[in-house]
N, C-alpha and C. Protein backbone atom coordinates (compact mmCIF):
# COMPACT_ATOMS: atom_id res chain seq x y z
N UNK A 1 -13.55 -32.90 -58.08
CA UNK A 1 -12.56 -31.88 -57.85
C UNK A 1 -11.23 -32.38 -58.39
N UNK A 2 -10.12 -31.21 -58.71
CA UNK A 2 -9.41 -31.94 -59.65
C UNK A 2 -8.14 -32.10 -58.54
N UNK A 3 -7.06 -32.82 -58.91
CA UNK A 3 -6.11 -32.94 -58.19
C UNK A 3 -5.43 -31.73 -57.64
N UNK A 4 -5.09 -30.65 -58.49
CA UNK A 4 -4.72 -29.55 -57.97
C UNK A 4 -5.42 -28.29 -57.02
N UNK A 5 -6.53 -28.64 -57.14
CA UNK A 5 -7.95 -27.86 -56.34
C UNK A 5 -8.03 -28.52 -54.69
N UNK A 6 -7.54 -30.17 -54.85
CA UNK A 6 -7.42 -30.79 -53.26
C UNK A 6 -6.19 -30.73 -52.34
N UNK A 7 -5.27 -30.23 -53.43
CA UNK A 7 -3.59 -30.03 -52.99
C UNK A 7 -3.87 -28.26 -52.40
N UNK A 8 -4.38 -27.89 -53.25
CA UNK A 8 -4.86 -26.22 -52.15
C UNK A 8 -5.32 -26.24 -51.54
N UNK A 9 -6.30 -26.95 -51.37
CA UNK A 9 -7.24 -26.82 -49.98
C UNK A 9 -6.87 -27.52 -49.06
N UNK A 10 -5.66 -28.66 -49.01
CA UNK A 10 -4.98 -29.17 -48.39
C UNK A 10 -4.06 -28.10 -47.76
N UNK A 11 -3.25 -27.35 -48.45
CA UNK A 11 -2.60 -26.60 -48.10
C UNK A 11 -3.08 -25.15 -47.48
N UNK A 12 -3.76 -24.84 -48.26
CA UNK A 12 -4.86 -23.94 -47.64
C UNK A 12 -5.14 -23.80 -45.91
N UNK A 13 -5.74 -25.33 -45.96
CA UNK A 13 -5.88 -26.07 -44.47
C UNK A 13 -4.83 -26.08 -43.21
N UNK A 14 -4.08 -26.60 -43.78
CA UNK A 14 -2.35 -26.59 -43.47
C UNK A 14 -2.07 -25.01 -42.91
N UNK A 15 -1.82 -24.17 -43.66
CA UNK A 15 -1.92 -22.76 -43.58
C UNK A 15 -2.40 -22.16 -42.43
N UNK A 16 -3.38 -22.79 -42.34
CA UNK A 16 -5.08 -21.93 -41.68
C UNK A 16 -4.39 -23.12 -40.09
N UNK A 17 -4.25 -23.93 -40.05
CA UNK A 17 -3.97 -24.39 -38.66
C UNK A 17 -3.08 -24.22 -38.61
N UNK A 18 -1.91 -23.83 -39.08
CA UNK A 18 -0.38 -23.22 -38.43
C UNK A 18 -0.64 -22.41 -38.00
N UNK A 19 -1.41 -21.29 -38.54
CA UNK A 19 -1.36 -19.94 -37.92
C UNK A 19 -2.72 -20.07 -36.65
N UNK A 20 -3.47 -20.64 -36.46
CA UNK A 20 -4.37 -20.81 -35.42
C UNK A 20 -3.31 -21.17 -34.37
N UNK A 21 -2.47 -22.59 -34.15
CA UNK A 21 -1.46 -22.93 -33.63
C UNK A 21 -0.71 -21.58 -33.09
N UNK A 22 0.22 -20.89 -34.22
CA UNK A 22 0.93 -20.15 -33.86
C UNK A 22 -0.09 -18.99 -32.89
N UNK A 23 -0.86 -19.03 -33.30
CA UNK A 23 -1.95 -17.73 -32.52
C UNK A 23 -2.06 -18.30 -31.14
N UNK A 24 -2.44 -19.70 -31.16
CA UNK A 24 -2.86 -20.00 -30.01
C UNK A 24 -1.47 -20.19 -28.84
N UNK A 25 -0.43 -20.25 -29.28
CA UNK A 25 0.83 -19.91 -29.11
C UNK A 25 1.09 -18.96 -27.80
N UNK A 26 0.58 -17.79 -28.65
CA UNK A 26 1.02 -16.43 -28.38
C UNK A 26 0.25 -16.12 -27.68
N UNK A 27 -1.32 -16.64 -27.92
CA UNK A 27 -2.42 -16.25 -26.33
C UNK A 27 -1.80 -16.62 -25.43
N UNK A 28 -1.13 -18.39 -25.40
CA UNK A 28 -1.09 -19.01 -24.09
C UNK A 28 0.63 -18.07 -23.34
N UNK A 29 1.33 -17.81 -24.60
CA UNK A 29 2.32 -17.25 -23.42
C UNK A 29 2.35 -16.15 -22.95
N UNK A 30 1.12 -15.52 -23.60
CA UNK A 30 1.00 -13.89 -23.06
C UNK A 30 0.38 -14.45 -21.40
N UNK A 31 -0.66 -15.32 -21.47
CA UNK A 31 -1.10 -15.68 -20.55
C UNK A 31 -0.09 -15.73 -19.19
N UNK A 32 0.69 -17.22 -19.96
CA UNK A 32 1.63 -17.72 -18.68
C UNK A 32 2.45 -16.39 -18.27
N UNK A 33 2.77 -15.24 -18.57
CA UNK A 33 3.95 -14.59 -18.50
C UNK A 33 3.17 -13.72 -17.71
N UNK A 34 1.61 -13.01 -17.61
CA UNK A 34 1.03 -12.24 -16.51
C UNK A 34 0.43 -13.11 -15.68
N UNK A 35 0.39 -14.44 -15.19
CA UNK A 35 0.34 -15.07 -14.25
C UNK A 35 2.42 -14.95 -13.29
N UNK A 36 2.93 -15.30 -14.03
CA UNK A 36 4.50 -15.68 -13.28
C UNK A 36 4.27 -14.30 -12.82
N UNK A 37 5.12 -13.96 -11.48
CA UNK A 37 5.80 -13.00 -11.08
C UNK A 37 6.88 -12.83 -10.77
N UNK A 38 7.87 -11.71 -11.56
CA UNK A 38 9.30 -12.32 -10.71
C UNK A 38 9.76 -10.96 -10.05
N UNK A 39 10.42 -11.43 -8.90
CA UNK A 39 10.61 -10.67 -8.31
C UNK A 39 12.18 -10.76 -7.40
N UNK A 40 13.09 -9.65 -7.08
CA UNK A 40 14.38 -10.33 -7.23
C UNK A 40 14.74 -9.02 -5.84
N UNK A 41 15.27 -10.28 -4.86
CA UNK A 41 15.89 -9.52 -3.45
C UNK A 41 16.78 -8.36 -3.91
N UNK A 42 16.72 -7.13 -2.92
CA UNK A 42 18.25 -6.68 -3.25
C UNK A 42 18.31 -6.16 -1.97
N UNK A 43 20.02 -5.84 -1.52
CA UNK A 43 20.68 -5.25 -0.26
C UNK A 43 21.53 -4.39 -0.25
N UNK A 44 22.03 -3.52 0.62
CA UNK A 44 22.84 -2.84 0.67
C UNK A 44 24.18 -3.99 1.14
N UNK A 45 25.50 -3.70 0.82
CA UNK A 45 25.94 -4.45 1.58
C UNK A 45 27.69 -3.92 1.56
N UNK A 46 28.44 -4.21 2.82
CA UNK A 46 29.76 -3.84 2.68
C UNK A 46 30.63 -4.18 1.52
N UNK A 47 31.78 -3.41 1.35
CA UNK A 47 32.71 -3.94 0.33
C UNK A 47 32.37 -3.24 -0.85
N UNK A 48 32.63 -3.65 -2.20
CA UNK A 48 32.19 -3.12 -3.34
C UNK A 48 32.04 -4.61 -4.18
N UNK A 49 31.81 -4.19 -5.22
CA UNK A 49 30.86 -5.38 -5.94
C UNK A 49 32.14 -6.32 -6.37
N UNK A 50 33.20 -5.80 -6.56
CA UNK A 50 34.57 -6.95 -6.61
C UNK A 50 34.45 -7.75 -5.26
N UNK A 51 34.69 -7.00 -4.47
CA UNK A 51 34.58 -8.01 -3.06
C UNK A 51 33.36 -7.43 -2.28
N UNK A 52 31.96 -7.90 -2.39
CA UNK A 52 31.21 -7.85 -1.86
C UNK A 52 31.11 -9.11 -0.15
N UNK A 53 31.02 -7.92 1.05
CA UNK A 53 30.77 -9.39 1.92
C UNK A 53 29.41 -9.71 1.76
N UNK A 54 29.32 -10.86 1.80
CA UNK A 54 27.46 -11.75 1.73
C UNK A 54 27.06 -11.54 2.45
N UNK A 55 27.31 -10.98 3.87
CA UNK A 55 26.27 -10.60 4.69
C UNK A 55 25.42 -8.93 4.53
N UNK A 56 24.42 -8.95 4.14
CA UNK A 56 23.65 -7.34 4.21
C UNK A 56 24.08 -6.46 4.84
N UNK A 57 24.37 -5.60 5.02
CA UNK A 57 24.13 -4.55 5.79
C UNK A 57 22.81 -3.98 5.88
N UNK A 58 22.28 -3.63 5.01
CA UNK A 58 20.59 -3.33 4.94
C UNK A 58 19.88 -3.90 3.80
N UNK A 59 18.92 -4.51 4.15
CA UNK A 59 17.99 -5.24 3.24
C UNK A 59 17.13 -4.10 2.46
N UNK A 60 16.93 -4.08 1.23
CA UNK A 60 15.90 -3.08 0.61
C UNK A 60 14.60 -4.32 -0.10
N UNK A 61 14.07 -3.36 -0.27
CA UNK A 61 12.66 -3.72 -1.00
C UNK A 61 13.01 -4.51 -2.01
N UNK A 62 12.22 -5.51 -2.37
CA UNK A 62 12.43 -6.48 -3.72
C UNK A 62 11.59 -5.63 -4.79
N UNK A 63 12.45 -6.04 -6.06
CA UNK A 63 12.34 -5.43 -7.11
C UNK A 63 11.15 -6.16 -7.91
N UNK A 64 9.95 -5.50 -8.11
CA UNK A 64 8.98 -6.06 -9.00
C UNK A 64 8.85 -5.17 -10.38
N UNK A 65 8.42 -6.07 -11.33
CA UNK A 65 8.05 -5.47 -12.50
C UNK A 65 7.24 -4.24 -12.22
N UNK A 66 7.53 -2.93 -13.20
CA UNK A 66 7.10 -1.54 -13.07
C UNK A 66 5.72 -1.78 -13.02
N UNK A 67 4.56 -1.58 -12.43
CA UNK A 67 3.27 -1.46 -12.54
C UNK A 67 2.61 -2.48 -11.49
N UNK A 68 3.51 -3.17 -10.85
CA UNK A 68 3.33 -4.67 -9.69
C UNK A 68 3.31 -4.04 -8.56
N UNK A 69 2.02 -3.90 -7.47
CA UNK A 69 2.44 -3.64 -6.21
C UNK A 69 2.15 -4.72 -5.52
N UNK A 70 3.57 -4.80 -4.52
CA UNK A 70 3.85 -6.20 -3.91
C UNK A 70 3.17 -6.51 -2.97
N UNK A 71 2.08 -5.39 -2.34
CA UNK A 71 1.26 -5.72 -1.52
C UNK A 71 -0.54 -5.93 -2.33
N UNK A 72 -0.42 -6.12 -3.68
CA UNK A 72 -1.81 -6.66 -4.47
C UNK A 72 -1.06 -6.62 -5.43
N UNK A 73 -0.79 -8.06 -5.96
CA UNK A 73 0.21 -8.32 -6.89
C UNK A 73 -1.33 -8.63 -7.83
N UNK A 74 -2.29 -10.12 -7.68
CA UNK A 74 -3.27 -10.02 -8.44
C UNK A 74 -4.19 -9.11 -9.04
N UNK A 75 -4.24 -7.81 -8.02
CA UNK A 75 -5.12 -6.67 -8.42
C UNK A 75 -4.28 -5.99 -9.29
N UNK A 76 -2.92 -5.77 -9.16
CA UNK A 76 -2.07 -4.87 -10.11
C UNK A 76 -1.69 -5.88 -11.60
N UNK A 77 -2.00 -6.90 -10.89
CA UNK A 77 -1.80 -7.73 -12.76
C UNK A 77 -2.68 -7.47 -13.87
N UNK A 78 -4.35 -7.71 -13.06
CA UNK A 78 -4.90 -7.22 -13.76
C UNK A 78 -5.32 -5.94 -14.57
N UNK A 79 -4.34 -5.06 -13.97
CA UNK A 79 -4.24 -3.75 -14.21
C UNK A 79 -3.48 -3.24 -15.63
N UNK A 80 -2.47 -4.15 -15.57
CA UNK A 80 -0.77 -4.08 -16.53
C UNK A 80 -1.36 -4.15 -17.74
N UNK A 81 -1.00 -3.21 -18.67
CA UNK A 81 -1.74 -3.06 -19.88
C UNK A 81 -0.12 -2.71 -20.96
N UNK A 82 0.21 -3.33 -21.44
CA UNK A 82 1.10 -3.51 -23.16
C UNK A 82 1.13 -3.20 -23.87
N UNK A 83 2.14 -1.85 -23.92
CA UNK A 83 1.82 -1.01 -25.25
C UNK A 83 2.96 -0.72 -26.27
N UNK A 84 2.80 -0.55 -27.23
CA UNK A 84 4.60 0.17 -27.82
C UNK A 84 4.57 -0.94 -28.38
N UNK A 85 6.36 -1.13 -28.34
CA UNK A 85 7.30 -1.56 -29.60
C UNK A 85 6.95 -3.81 -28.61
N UNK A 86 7.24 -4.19 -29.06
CA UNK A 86 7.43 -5.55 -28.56
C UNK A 86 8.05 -6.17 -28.08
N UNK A 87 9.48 -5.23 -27.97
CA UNK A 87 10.48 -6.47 -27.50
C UNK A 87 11.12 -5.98 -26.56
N UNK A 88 10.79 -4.89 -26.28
CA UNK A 88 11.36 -4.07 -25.13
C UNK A 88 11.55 -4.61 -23.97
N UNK A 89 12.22 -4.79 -23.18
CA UNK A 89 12.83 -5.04 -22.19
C UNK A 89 11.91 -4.37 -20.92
N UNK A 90 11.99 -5.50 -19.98
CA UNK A 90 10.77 -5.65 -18.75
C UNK A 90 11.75 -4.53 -17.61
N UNK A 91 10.84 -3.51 -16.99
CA UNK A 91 11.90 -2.87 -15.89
C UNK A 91 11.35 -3.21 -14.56
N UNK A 92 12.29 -3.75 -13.56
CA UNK A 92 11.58 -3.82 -12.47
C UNK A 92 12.29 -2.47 -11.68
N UNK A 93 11.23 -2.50 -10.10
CA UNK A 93 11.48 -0.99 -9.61
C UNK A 93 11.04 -1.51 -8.21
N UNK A 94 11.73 -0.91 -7.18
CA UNK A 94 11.39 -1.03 -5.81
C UNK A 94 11.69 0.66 -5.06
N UNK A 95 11.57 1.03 -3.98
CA UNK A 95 11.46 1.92 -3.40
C UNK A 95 11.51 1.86 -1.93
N UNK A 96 12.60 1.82 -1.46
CA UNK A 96 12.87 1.46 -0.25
C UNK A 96 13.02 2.40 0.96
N UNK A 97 12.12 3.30 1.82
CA UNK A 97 12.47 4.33 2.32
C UNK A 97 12.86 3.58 3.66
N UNK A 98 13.29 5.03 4.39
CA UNK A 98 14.08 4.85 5.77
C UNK A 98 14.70 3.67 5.93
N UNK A 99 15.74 2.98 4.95
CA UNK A 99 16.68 2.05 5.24
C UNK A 99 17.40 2.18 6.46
N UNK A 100 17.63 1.22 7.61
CA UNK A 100 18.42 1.48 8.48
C UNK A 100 19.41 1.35 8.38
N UNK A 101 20.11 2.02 7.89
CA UNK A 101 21.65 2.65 7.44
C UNK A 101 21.79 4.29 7.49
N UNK A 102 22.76 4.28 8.10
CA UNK A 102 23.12 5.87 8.33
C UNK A 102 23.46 6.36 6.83
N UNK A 103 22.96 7.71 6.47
CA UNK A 103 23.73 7.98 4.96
C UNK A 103 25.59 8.16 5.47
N UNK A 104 25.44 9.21 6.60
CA UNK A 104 27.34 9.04 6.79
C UNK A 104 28.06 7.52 7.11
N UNK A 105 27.63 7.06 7.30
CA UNK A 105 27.74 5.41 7.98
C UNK A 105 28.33 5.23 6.63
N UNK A 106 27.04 5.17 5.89
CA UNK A 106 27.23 4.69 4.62
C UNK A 106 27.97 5.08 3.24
N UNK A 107 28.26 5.98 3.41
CA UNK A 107 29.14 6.74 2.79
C UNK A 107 30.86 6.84 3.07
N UNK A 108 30.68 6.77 4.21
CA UNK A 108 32.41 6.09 5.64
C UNK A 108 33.17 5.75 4.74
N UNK A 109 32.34 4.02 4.29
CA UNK A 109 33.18 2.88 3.98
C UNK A 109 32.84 2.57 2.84
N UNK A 110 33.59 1.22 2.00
CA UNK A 110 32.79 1.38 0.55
C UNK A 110 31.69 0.44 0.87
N UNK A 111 30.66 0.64 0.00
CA UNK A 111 29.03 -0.49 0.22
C UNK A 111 28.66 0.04 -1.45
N UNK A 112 27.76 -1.18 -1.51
CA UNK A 112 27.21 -1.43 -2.51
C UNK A 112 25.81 -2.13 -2.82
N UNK A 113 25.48 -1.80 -3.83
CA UNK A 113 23.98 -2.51 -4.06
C UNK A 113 23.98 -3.70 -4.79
N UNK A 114 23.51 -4.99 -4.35
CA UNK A 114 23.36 -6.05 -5.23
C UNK A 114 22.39 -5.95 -5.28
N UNK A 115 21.66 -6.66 -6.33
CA UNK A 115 20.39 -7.48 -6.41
C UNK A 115 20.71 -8.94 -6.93
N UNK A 116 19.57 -9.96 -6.19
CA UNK A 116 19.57 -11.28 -6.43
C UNK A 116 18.61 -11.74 -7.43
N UNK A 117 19.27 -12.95 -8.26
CA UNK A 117 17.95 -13.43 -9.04
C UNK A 117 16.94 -13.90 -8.71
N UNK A 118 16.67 -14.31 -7.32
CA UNK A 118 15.33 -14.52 -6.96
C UNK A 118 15.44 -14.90 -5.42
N UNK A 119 14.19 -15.04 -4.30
CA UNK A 119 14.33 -15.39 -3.23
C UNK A 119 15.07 -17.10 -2.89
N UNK A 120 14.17 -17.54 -4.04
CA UNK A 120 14.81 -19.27 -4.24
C UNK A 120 16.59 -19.15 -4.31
N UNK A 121 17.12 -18.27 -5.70
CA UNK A 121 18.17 -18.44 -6.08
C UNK A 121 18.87 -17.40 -5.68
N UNK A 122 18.85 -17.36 -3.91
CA UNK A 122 19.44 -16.26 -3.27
C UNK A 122 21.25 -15.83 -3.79
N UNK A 123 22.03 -16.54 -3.54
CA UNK A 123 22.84 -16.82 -4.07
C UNK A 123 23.41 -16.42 -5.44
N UNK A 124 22.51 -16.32 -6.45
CA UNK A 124 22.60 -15.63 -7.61
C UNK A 124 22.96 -14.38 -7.77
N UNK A 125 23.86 -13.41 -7.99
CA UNK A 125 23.79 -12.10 -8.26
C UNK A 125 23.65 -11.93 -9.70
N UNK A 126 22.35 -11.24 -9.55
CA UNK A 126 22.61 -10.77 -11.56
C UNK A 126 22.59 -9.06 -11.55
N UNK A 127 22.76 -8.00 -10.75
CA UNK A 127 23.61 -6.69 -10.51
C UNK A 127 23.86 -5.96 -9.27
N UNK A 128 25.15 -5.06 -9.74
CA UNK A 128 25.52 -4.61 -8.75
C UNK A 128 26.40 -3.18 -8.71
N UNK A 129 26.08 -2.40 -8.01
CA UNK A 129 26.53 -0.71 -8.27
C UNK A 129 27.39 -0.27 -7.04
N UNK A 130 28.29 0.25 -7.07
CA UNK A 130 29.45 0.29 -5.52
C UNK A 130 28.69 1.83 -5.18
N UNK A 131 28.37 2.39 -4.11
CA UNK A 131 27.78 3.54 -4.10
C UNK A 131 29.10 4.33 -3.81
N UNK A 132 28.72 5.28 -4.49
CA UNK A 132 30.17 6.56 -4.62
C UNK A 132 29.55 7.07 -6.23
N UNK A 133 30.47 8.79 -6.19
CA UNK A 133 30.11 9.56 -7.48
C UNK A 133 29.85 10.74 -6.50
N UNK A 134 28.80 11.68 -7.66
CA UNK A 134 29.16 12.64 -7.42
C UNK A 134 27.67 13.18 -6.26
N UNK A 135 27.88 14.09 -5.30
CA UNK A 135 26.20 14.06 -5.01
C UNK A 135 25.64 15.45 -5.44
N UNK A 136 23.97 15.42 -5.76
CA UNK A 136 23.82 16.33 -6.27
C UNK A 136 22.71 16.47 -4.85
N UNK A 137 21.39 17.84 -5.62
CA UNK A 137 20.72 18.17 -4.80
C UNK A 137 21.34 19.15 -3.45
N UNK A 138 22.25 19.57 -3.07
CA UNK A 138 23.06 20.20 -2.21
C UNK A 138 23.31 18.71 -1.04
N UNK A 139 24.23 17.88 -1.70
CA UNK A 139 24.40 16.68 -1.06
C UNK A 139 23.66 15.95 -0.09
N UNK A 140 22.60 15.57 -0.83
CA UNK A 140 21.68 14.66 0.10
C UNK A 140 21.36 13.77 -1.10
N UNK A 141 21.43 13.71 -2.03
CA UNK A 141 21.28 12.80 -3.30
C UNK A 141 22.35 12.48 -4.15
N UNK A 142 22.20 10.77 -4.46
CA UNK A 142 23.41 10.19 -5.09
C UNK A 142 23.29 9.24 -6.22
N UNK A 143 23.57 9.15 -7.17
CA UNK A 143 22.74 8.18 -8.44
C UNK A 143 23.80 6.88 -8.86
N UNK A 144 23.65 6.26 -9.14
CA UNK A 144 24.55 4.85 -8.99
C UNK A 144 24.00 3.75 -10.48
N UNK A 145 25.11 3.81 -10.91
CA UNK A 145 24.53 2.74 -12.06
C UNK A 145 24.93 1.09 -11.84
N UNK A 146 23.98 0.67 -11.70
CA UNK A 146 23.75 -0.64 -11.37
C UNK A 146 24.30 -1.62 -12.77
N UNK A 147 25.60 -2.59 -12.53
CA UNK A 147 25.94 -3.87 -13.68
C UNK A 147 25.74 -4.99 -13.99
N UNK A 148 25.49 -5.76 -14.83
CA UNK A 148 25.05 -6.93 -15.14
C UNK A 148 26.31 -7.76 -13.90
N UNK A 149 25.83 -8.97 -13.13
CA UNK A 149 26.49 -9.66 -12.42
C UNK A 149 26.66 -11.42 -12.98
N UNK A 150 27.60 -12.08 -13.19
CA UNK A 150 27.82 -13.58 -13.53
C UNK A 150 26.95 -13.37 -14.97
N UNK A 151 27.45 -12.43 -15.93
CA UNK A 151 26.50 -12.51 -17.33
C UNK A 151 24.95 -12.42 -17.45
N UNK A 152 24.46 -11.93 -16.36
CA UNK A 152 22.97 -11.90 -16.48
C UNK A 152 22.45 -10.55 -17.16
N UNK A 153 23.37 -10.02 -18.06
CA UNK A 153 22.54 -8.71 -18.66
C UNK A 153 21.12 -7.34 -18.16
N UNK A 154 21.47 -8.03 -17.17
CA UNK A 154 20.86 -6.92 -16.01
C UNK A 154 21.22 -5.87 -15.74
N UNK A 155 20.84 -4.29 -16.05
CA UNK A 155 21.58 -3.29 -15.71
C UNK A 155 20.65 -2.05 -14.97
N UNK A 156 21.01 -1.35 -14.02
CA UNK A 156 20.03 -0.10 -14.06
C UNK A 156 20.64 1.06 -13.13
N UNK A 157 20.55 1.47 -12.70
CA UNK A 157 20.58 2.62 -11.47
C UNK A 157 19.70 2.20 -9.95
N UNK A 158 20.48 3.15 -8.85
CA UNK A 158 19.63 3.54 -8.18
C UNK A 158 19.69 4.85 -7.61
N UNK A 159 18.70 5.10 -7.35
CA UNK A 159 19.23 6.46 -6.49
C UNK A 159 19.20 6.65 -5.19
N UNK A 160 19.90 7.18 -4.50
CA UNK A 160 20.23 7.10 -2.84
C UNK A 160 19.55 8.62 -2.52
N UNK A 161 18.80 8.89 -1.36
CA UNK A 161 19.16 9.97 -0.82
C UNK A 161 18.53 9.64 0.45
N UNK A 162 19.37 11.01 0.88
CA UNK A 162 19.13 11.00 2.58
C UNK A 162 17.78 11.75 3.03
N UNK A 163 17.82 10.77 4.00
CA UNK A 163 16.37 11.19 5.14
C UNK A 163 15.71 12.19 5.75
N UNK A 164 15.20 12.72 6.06
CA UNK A 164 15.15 13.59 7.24
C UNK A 164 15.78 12.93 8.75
N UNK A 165 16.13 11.87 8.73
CA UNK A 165 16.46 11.19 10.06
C UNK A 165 18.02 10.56 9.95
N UNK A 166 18.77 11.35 8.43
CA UNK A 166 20.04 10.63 8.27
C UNK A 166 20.27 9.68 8.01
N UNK A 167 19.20 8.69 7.89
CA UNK A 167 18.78 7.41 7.12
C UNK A 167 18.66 7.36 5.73
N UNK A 168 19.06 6.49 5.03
CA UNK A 168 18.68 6.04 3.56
C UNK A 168 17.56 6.13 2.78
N UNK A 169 17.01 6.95 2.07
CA UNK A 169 16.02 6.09 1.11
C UNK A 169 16.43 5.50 -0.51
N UNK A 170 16.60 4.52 -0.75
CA UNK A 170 16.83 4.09 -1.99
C UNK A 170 15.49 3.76 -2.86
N UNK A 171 15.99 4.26 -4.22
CA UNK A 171 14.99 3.79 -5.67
C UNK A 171 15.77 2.67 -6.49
N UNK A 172 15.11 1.91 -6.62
CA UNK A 172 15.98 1.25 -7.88
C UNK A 172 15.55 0.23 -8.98
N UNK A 173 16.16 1.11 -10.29
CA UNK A 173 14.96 0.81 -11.54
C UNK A 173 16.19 -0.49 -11.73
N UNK A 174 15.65 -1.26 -12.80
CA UNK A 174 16.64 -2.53 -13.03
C UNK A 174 15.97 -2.88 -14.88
N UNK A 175 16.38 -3.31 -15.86
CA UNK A 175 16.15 -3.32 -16.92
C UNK A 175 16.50 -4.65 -16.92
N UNK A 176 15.60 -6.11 -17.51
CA UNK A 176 15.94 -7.24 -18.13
C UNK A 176 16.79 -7.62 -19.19
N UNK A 177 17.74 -8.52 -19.03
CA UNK A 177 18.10 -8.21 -20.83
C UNK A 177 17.11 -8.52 -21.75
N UNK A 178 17.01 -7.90 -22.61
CA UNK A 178 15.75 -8.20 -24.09
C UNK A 178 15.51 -9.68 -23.75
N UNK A 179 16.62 -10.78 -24.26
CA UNK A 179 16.42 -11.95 -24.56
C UNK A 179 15.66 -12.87 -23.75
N UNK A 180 15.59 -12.08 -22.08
CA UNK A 180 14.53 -12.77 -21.11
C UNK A 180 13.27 -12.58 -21.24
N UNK A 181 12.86 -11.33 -21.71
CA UNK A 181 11.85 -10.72 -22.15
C UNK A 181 10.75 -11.44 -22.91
N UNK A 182 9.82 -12.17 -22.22
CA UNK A 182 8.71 -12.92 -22.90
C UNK A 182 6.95 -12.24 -23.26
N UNK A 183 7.34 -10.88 -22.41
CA UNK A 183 5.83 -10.61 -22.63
C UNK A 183 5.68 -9.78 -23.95
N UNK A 184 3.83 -9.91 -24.41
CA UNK A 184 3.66 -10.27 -25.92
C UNK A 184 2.82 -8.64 -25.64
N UNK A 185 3.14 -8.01 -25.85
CA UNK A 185 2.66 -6.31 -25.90
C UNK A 185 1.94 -6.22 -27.34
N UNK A 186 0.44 -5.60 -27.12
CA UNK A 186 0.03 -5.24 -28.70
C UNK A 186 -0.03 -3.45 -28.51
N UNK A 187 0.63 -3.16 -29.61
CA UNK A 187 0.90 -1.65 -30.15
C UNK A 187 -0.74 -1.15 -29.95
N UNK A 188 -0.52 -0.03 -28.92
CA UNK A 188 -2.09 0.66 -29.01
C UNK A 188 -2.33 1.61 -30.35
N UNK A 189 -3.55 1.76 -30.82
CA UNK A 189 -3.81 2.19 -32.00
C UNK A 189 -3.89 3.53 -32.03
């Protein structure tokens, strides 16, 4: 074989295990990324998001990735199926009914919604929405856009409405920034 015939197939070779590598890459972090779960506290709480006090006023539901139910997190993983564009940004979503908070209570004074970066990193705020605006629905519903907190590019809404019991129910969608965004979605055909 001649010298230039072993320099291709050298390279050839070369070629052919980068991209196995890079493949095998992309299995393992699709992998690691539907094993992790993240999931991030949030509260109602006095004040507004300039001066939030740290103590709750009402605890809501933690925010899991859209398709995660927090009571069969393994059964709903295996469920989560990846479709579309790739780089799209992960939304998490919680649903918090009959908060014990009065809606007039809550409406009184100013309060607001944080969410935390995680149970560990309580402490963390990465957003936060002061509730106030306009209400719709013949005032029993209120929509709130949720801000990135300490640069964490976190943004979303929630929506407030009232009970049958004058109590709270809150929704609240939350959007990752892109750049956290690790899961490997293949475009359905």
């Amino acid at each position: 074989m001649s010298r230039f015939g072993t320099i291709r197939n050298l390279a050839a070779g070369a070629m052919l295990a980068g991209t196995l590598a890079l493949g095998g890459a992309g299995l393992s972090l699709a992998q690691e990324t539907t094993t992790t779960v993240e999931s991030h506290p949030s509260h109602i709480h006095a004040g507004t998001c300039a001066e939030l006090d740290p103590n709750p006023a009402a605890p809501l539901d933690n925010l899991y990735q859209i398709g995660i139910d927090p009571d069969d997190i393994e059964g709903s993983m295996e469920d989560l199926e990846s479709v579309g564009v790739l780089t799209v940004s992960q939304i998490f979503y919680a649903d918090s009914e009959e908060v014990d908070l009065s809606w007039d209570d809550m409406l009184a004074e100013s309060h607001a919604i944080n969410v935390h970066k995680s149970d560990q990193e309580i402490d963390q705020y990465i957003a936060c929405g002061d509730i106030g605006g306009t209400l719709v629905d013949d005032g029993e519903k209120l929509v709130i856009a949720l801000h990135p907190q300490n640069d964490s590019g976190y943004t979303g809404v929630a929506i407030l409405e009232k009970d049958d019991d004058d109590n709270v129910d809150v929704e609240v969608f939350l959007a990752a920034p892109a750049a956290d965004n690790e899961t490997i979605a293949t475009p359905a055909a």
